[in-house]
N, C-alpha and C. Protein backbone atom coordinates (compact mmCIF):
# COMPACT_ATOMS: atom_id res chain seq x y z
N UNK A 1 4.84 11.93 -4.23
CA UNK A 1 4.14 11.75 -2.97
C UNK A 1 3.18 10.55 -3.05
N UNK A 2 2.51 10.72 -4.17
CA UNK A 2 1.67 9.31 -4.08
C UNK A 2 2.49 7.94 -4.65
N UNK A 3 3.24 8.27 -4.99
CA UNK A 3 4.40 6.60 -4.36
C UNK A 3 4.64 6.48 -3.38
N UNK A 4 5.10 7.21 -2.55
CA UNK A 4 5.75 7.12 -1.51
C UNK A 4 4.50 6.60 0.01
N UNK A 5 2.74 7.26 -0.67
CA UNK A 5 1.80 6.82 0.39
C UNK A 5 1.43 5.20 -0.72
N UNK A 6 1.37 5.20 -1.69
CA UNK A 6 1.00 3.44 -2.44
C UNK A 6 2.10 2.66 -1.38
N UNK A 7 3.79 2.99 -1.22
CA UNK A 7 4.21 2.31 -0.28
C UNK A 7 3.92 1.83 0.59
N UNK A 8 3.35 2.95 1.53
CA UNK A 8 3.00 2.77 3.10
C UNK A 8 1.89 2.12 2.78
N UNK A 9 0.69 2.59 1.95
CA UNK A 9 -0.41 1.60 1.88
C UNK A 9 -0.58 -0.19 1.93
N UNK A 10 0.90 -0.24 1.01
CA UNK A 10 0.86 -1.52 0.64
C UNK A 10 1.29 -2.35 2.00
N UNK A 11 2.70 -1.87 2.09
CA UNK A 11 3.54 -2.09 3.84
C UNK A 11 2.61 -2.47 4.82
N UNK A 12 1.18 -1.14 5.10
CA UNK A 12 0.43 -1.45 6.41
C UNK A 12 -0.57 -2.09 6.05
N UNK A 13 -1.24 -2.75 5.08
CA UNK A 13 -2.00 -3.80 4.15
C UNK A 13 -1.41 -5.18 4.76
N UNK A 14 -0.17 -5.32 4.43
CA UNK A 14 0.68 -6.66 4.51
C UNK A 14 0.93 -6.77 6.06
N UNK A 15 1.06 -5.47 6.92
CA UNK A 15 1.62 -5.96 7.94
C UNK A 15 0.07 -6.42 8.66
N UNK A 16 -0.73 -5.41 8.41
CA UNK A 16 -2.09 -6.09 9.28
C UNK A 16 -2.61 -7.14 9.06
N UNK A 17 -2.84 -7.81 8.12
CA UNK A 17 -2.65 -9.30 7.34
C UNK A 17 -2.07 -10.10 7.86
N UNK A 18 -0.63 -10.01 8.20
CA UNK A 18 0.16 -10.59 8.89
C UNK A 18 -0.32 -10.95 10.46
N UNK A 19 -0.67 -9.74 11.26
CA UNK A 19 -1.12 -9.87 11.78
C UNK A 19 -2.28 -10.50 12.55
N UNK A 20 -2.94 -10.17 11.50
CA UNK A 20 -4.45 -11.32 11.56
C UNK A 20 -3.95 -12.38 11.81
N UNK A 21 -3.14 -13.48 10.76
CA UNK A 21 -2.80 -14.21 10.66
C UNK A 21 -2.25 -14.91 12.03
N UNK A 22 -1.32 -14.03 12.44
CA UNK A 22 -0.23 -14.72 13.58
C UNK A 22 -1.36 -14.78 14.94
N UNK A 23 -2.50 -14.11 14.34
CA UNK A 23 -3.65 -14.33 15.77
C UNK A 23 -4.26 -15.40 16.12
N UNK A 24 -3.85 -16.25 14.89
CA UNK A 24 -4.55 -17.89 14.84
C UNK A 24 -4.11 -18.64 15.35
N UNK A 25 -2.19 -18.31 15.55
CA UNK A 25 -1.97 -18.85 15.76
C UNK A 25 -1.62 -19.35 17.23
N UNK A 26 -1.54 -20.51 17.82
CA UNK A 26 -1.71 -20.89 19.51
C UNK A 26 -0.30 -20.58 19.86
N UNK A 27 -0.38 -19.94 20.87
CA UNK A 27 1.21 -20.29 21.35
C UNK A 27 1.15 -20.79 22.69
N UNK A 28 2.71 -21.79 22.84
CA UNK A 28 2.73 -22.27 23.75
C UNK A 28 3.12 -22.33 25.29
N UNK A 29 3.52 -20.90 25.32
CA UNK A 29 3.19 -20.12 26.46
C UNK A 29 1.85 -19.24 26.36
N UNK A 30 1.46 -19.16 27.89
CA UNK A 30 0.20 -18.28 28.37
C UNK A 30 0.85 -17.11 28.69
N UNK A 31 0.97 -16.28 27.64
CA UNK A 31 1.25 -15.02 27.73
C UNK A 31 0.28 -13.42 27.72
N UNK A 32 -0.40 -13.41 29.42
CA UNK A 32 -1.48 -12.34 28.90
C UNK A 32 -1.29 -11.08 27.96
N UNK A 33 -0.10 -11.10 28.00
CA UNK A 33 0.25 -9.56 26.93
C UNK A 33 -0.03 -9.30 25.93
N UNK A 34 -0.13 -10.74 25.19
CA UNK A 34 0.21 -10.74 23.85
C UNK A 34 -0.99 -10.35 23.00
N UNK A 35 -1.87 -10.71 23.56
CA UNK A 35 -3.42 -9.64 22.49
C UNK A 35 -2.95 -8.38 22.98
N UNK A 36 -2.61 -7.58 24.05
CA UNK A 36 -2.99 -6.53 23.89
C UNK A 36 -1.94 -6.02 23.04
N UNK A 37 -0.86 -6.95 22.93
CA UNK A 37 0.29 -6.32 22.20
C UNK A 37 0.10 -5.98 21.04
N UNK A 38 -0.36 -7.25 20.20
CA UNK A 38 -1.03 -7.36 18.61
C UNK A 38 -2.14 -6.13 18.50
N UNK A 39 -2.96 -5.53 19.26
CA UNK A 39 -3.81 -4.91 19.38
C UNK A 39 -3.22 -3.14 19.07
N UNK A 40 -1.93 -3.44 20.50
CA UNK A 40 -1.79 -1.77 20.13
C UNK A 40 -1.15 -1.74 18.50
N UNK A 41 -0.30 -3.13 18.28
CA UNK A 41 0.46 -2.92 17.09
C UNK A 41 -0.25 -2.56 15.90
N UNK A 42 -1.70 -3.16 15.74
CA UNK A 42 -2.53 -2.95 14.99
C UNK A 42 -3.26 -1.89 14.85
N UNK A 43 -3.18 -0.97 15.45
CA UNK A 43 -3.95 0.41 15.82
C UNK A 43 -2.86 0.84 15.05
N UNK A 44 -1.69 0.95 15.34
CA UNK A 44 -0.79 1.70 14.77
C UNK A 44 -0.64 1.32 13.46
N UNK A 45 -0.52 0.33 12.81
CA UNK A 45 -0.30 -0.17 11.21
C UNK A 45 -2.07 0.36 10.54
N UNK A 46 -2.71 0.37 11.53
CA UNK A 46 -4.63 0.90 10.98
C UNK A 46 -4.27 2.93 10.57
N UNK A 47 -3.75 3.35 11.63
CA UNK A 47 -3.17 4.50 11.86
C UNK A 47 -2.41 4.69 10.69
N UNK A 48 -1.36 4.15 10.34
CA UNK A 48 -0.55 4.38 9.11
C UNK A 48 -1.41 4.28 7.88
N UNK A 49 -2.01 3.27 7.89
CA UNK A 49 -2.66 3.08 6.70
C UNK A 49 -3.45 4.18 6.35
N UNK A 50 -4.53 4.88 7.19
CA UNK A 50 -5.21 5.33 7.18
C UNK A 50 -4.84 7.13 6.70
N UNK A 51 -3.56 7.26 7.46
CA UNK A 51 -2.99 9.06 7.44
C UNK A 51 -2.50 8.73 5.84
N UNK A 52 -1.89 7.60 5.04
CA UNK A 52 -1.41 7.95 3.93
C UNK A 52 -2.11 7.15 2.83
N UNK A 53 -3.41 6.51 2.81
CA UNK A 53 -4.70 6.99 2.38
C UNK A 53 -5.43 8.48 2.21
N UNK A 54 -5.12 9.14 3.17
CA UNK A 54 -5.57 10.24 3.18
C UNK A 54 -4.86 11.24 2.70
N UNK A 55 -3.81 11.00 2.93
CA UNK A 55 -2.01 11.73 1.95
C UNK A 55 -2.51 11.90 1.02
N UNK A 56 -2.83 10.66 0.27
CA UNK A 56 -2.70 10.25 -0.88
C UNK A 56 -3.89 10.89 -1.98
N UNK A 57 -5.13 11.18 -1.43
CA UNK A 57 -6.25 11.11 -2.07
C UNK A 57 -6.34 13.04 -1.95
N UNK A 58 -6.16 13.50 -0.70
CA UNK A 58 -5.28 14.97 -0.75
C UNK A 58 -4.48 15.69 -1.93
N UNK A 59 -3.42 15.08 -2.25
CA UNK A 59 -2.15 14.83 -3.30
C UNK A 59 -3.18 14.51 -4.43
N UNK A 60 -4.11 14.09 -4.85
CA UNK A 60 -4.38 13.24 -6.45
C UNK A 60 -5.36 14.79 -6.23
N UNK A 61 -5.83 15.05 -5.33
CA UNK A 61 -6.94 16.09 -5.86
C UNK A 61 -6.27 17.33 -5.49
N UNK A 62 -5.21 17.73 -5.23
CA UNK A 62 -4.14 19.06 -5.58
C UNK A 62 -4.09 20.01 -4.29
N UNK A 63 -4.43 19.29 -3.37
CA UNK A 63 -5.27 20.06 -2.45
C UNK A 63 -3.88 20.88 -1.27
N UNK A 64 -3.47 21.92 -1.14
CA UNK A 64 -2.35 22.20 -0.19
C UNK A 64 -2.26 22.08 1.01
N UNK A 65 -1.13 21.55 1.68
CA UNK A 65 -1.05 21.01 2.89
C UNK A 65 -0.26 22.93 4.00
């Protein structure tokens, strides 16, 4: 189990990163969507990160689900 949340940890680490990143960048259409898009996407990769962080630290201290 705690491989399987180090996965997801790492996955939603890299993808929000990514994210950040692609926020710098200009694009050349005026597309109002697109923050809110990056926004919900990022809630959700914050969301992942966060439930298997919590998996994870659950699992190391033995605790039953």
């Amino acid at each position: 189990m705690v491989t399987v949340c180090d996965a997801l940890i790492i996955r939603a680490q890299a993808s929000l990163h990514d994210l950040e990143k692609e926020g710098l960048v200009e694009h050349s259409r005026n597309e109002a969507w697109l923050p809110w898009m990056r926004e919900s996407i990022g809630i959700l990769w914050r969301e992942e990160l966060l439930v298997a962080e919590a998996v994870k630290q659950c699992t190391l201290r033995g605790d039953d689900f």
